[in-house]
Protein backbone atom coordinates (compact mmCIF):
# COMPACT_ATOMS: atom_id res chain seq x y z
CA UNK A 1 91.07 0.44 -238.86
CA UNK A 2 90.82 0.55 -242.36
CA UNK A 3 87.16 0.54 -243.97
CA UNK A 4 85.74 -0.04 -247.44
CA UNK A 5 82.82 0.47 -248.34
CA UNK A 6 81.17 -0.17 -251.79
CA UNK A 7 78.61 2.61 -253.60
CA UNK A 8 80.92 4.35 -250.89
CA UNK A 9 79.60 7.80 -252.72
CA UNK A 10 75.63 7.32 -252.66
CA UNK A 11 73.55 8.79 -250.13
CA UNK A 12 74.08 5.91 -246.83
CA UNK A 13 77.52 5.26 -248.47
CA UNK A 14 78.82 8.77 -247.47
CA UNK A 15 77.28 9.14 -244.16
CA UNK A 16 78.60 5.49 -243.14
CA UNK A 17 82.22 7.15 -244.49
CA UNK A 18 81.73 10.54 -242.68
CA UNK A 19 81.22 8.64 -239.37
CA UNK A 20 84.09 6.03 -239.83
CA UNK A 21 86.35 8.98 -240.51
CA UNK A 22 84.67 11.06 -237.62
CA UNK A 23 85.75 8.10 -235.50
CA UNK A 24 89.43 8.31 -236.91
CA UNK A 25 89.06 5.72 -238.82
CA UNK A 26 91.01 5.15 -242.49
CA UNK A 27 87.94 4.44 -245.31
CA UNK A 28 88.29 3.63 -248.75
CA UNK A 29 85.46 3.88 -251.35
CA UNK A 30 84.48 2.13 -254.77
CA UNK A 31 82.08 3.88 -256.70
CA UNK A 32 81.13 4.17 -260.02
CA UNK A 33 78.80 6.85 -259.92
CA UNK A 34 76.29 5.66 -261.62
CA UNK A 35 73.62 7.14 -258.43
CA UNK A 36 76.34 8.36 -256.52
CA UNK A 37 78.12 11.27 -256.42
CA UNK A 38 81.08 13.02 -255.42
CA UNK A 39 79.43 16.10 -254.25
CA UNK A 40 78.30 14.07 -251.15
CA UNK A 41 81.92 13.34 -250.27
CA UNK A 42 82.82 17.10 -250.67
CA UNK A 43 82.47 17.71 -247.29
CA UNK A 44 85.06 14.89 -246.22
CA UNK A 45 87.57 15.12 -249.08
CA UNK A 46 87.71 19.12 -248.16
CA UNK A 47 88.02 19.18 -244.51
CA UNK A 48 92.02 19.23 -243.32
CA UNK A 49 91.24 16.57 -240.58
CA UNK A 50 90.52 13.82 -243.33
CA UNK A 51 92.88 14.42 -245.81
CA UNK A 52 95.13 10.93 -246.54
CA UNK A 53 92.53 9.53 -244.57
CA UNK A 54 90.13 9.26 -247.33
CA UNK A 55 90.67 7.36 -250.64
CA UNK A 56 88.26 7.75 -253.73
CA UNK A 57 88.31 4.55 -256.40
CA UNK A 58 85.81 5.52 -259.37
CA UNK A 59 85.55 2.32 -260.98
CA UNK A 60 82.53 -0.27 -261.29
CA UNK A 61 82.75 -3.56 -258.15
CA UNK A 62 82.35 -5.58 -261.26
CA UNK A 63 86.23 -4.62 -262.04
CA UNK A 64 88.22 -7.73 -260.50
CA UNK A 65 91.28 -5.99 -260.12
CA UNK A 66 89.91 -3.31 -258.14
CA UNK A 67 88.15 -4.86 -256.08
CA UNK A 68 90.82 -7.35 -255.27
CA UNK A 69 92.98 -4.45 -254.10
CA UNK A 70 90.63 -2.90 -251.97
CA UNK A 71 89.62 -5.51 -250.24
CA UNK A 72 92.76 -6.88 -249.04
CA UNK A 73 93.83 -3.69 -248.24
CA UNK A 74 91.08 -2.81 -245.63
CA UNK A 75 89.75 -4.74 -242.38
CA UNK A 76 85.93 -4.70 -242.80
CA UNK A 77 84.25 -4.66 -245.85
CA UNK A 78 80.58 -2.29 -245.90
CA UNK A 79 78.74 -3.64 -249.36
CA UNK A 80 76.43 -0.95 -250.64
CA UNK A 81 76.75 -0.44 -254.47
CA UNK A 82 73.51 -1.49 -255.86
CA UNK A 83 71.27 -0.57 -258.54
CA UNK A 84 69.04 1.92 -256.59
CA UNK A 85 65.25 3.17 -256.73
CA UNK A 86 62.28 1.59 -258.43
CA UNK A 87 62.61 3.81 -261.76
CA UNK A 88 66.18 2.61 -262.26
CA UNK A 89 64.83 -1.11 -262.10
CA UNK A 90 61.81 -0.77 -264.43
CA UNK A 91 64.38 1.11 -266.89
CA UNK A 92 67.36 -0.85 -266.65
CA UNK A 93 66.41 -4.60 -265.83
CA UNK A 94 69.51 -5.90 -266.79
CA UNK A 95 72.02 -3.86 -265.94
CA UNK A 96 70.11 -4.09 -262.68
CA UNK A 97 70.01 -7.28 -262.20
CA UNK A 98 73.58 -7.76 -263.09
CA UNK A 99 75.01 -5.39 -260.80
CA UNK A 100 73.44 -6.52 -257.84
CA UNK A 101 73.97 -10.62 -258.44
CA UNK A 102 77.39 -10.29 -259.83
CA UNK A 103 78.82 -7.32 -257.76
CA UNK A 104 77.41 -9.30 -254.46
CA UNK A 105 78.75 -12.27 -255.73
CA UNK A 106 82.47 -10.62 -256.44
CA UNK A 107 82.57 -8.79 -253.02
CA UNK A 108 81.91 -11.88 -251.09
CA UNK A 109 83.98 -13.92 -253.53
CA UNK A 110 87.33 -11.38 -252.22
CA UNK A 111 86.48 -10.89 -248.70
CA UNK A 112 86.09 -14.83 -248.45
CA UNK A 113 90.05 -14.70 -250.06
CA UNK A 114 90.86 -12.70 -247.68
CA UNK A 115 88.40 -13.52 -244.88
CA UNK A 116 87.05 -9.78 -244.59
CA UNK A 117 84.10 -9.48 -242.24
CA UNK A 118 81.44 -7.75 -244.51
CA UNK A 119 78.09 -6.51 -244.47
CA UNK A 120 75.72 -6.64 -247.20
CA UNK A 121 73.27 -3.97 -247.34
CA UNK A 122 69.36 -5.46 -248.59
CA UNK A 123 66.13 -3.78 -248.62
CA UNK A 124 62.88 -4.34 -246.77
CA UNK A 125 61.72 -5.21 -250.82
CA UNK A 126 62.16 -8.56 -250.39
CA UNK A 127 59.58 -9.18 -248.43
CA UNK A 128 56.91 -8.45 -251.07
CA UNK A 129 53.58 -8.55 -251.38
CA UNK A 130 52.24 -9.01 -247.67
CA UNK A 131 50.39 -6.45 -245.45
CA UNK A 132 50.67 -7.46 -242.47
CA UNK A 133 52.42 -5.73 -239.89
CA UNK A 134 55.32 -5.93 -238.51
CA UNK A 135 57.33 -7.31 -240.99
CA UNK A 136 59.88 -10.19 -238.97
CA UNK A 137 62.90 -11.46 -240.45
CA UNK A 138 61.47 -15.28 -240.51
CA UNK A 139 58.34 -14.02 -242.29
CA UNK A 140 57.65 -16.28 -245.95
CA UNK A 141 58.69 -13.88 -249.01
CA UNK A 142 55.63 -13.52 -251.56
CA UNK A 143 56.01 -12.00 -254.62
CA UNK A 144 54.57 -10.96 -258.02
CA UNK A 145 54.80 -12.75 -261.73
CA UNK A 146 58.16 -12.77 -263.15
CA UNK A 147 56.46 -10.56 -265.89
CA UNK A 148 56.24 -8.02 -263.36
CA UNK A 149 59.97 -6.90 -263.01
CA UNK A 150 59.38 -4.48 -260.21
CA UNK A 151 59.55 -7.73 -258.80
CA UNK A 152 63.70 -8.26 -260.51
CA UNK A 153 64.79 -6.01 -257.83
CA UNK A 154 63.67 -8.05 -254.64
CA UNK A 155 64.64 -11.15 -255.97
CA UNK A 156 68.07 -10.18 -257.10
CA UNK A 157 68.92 -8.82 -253.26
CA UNK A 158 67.00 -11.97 -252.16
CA UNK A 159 70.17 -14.06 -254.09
CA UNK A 160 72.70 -11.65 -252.75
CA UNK A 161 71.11 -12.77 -248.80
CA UNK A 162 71.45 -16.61 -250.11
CA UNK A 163 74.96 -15.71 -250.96
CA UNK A 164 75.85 -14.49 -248.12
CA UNK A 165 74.56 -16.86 -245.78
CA UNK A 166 75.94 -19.60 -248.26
CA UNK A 167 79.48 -18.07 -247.81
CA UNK A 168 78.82 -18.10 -243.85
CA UNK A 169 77.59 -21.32 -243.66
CA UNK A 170 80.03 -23.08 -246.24
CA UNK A 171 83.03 -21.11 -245.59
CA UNK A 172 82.55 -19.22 -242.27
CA UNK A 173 82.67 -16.31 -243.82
CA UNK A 174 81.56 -13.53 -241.45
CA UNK A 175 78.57 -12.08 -243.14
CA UNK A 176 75.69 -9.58 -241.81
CA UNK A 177 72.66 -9.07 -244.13
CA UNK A 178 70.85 -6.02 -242.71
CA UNK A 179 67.02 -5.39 -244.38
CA UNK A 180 67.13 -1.30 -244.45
CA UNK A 181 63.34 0.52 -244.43
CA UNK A 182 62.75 3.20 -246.42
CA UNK A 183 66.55 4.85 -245.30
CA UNK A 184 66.13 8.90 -245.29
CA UNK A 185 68.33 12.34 -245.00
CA UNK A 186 69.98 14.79 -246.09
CA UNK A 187 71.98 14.00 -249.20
CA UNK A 188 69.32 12.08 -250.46
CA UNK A 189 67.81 12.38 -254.10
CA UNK A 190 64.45 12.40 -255.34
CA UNK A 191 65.74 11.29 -258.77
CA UNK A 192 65.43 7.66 -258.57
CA UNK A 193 61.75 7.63 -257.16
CA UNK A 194 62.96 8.60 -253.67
CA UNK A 195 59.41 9.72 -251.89
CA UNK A 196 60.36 12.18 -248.96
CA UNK A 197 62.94 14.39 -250.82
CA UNK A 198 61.07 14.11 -253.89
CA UNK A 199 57.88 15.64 -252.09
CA UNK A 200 60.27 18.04 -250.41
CA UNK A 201 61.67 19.38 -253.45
CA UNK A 202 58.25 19.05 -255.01
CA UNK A 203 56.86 21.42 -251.93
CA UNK A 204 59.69 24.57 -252.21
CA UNK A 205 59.22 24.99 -255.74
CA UNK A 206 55.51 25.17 -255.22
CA UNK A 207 54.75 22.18 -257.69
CA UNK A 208 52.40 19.47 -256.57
CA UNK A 209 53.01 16.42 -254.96
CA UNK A 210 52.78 13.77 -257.20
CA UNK A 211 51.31 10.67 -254.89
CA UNK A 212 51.33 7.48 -257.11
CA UNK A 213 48.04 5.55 -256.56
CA UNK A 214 45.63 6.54 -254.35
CA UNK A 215 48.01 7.24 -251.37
CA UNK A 216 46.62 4.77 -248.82
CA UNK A 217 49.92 2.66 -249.08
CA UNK A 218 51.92 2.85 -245.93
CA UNK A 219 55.42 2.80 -244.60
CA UNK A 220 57.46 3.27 -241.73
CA UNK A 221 61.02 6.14 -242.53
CA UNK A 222 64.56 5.28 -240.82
CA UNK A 223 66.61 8.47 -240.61
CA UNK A 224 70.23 7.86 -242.19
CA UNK A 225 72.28 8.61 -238.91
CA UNK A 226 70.60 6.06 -237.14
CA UNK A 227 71.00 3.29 -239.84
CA UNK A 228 74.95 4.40 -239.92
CA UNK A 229 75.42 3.69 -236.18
CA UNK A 230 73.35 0.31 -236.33
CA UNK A 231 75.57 -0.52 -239.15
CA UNK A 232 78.89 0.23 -237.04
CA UNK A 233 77.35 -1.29 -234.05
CA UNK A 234 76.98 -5.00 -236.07
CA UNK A 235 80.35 -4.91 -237.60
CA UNK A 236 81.59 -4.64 -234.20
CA UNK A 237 79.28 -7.11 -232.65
CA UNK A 238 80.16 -10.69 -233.04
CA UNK A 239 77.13 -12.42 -233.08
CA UNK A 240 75.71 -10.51 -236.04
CA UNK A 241 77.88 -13.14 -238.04
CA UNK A 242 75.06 -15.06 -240.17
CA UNK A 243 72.24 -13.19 -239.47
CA UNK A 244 69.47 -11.16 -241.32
CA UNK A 245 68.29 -8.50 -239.39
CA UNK A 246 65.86 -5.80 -240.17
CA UNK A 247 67.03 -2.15 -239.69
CA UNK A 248 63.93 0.18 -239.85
CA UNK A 249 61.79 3.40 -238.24
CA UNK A 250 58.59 2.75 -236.43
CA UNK A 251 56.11 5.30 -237.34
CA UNK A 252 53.80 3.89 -239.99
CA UNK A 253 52.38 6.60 -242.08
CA UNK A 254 50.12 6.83 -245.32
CA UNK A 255 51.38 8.43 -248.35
CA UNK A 256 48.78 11.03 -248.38
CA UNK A 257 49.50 11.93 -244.53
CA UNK A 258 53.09 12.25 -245.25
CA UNK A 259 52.53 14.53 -248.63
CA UNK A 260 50.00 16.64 -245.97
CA UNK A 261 52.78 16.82 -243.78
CA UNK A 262 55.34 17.86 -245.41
CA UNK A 263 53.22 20.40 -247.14
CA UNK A 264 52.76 21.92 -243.37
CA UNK A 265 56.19 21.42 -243.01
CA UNK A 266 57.55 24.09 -245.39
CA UNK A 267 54.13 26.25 -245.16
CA UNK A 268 53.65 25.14 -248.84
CA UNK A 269 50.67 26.22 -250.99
CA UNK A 270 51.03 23.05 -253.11
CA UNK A 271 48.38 20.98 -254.13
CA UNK A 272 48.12 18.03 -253.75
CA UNK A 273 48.02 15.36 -257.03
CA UNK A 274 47.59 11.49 -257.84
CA UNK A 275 48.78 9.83 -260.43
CA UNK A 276 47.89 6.13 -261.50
CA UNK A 277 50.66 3.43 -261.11
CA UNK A 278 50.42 2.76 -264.89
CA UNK A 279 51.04 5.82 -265.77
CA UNK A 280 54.12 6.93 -263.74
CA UNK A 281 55.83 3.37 -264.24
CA UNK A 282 54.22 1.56 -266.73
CA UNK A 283 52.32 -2.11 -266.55
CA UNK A 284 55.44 -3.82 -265.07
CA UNK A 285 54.76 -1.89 -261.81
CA UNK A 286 53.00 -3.21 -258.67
CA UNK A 287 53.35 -2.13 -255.12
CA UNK A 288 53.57 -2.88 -251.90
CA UNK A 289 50.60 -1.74 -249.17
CA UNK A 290 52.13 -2.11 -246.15
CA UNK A 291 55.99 -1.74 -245.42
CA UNK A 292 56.69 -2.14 -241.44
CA UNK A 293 59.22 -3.79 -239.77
CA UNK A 294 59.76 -5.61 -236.62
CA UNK A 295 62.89 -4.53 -235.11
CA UNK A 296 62.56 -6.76 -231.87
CA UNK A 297 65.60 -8.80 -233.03
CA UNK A 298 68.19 -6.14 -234.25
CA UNK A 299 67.20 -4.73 -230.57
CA UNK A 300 68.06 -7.63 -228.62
CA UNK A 301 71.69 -7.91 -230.62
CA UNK A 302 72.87 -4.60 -230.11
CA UNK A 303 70.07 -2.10 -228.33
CA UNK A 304 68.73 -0.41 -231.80
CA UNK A 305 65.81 1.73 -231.17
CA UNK A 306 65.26 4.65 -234.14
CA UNK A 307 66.34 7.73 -232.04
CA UNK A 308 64.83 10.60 -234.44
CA UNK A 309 61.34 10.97 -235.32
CA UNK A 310 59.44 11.33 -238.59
CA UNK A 311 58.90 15.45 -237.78
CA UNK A 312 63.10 15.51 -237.03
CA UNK A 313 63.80 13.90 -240.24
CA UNK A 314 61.35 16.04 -242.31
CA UNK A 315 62.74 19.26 -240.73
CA UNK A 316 66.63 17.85 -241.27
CA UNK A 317 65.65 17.07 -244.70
CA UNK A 318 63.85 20.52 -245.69
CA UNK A 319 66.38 22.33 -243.82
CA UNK A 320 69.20 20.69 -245.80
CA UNK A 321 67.38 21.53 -249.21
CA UNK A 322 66.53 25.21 -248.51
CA UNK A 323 70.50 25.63 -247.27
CA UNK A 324 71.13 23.98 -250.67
């Protein structure tokens, strides 16, 4: 089978390729590296068993042609360019916003041509501002003043799931929205606001750990390996056609816990430090509390339950960085 998957060089985008390949699987990739980068397909574009099995487009999903080619070239379409992290929003708001309405709108616009299965990848973000727990995929989306663009972000993927289930339910266009929580792992950068491998890095050097707010917010960490196999498991599962379904960890944890953990983790002597919202993002920043989600549905469909725990994922994570 041949794969594509968009943003096919960013942190989920590579393991997602690693495993189709892995499988013996032929995947194709569309990235313009804007967060992604070609280091994290190293290890597949070096390694003898993938070679002509692997094929690298570096070019924006906003470039018709492309896309066009790529699409009707492969059997399944993954859809996970996007703009990425909440410093990239609050510093690029348009370009933002642009990339993930458009692109979304582009990608389902080709595999609809060519009636491609696809999934599109959205974020637990849109659920906003409420803090209650667990978060279900029927729950009513509240969010912030349009003054606020933190807020830009969760509406734009919010329109991306419209457009997808519009395409399903107009066209029958096979489309699976999965809502990813807090997705973590090696390969993952702290540069875009990333918490865990931003404390991690944060921790080896020694530096503090720079908790924004007070660190009483909470949220629940999905290791990467299990998100890649729930992914594969709904593009292979019938019945995921037209649905929304949360993909997420279920050990809630406070900011502050996690920064005391990881300090324990890696026998750190770093401090630990707090920094207002304000300051670290500016007034057009507001976040969320609470960040947990039900899983009870994505369950019954195909038997997720998050294999690796939060400890695993720390000690994967720190192990990958002090290799590095």
């Amino acid at each position: 089978m041949k794969i594509l998957i968009t943003g096919g060089a960013g942190f989920i985008g590579s393991h997602l390729a690693e495993a189709y390949l892995e499988k013996g699987d032929d995947v194709y990739i569309i990235d313009d590296l804007s967060t992604g980068s070609l280091d994290n397909l190293q290890p597949m574009t070096s390694d003898p068993r993938f070679q002509n099995r692997i094929f690298v487009t570096v070019d924006t999903i906003l470039n018709h042609e492309s896309l066009l080619e790529l699409t009707g070239i492969c059997d399944v379409v993954f859809h996970l360019a996007a703009a990425v992290g909440v410093l990239t929003i609050l510093e690029k708001p348009l370009e933002s916003i642009r990339t993930n309405i458009q692109g979304t709108e582009k990608v389902l616009e080709l595999c609809n041509k060519f009636k491609k299965k696809v999934l599109i990848a959205s974020t637990s973000e849109v659920y906003g501002k409420h803090l209650h727990a667990p978060l279900v995929e029927t729950d009513n989306i509240i969010y912030g003043p349009s003054s606020k663009f933190r807020w830009s972000y969760a509406a734009s993927k919010l329109m991306d799931e419209f457009t997808a289930l519009a395409y399903y339910r107009t066209h029958g266009l096979k489309t699976i929205v999965a809502r990813l929580f807090n997705t973590v792992g090696p390969r993952q950068t702290g540069a875009y606001g990333m918490v865990i491998p931003r404390f991690v890095d944060q921790a080896l050097s020694g530096k503090p750990l720079t908790i924004y707010g007070d660190g009483s917010q909470t949220r629940t960490f999905t290791y990467v390996k299990d998100v890649v196999q729930a992914f594969m498991a709904l593009m292979e599962t019938d019945d995921a056609a037209g649905q929304v379904l949360n993909i997420g960890g279920i050990e809630e944890i406070s900011i502050r816990s996690l920064a005391e953990k990881i300090i324990e983790l890696t026998a750190s002597g770093s401090r630990i430090e707090y920094i207002p919202y304000e300051k670290a993002f500016g007034k057009d920043f507001e976040d969320m509390q609470r960040r947990v989600p039900g899983i009870e549905k994505i369950h019954k469909l195909i038997g997720y339950d998050p294999k690796t725990t939060l400890d695993e994922i720390l000690r994967q994570i720190i192990a990958s960085k002090q290799i590095g």
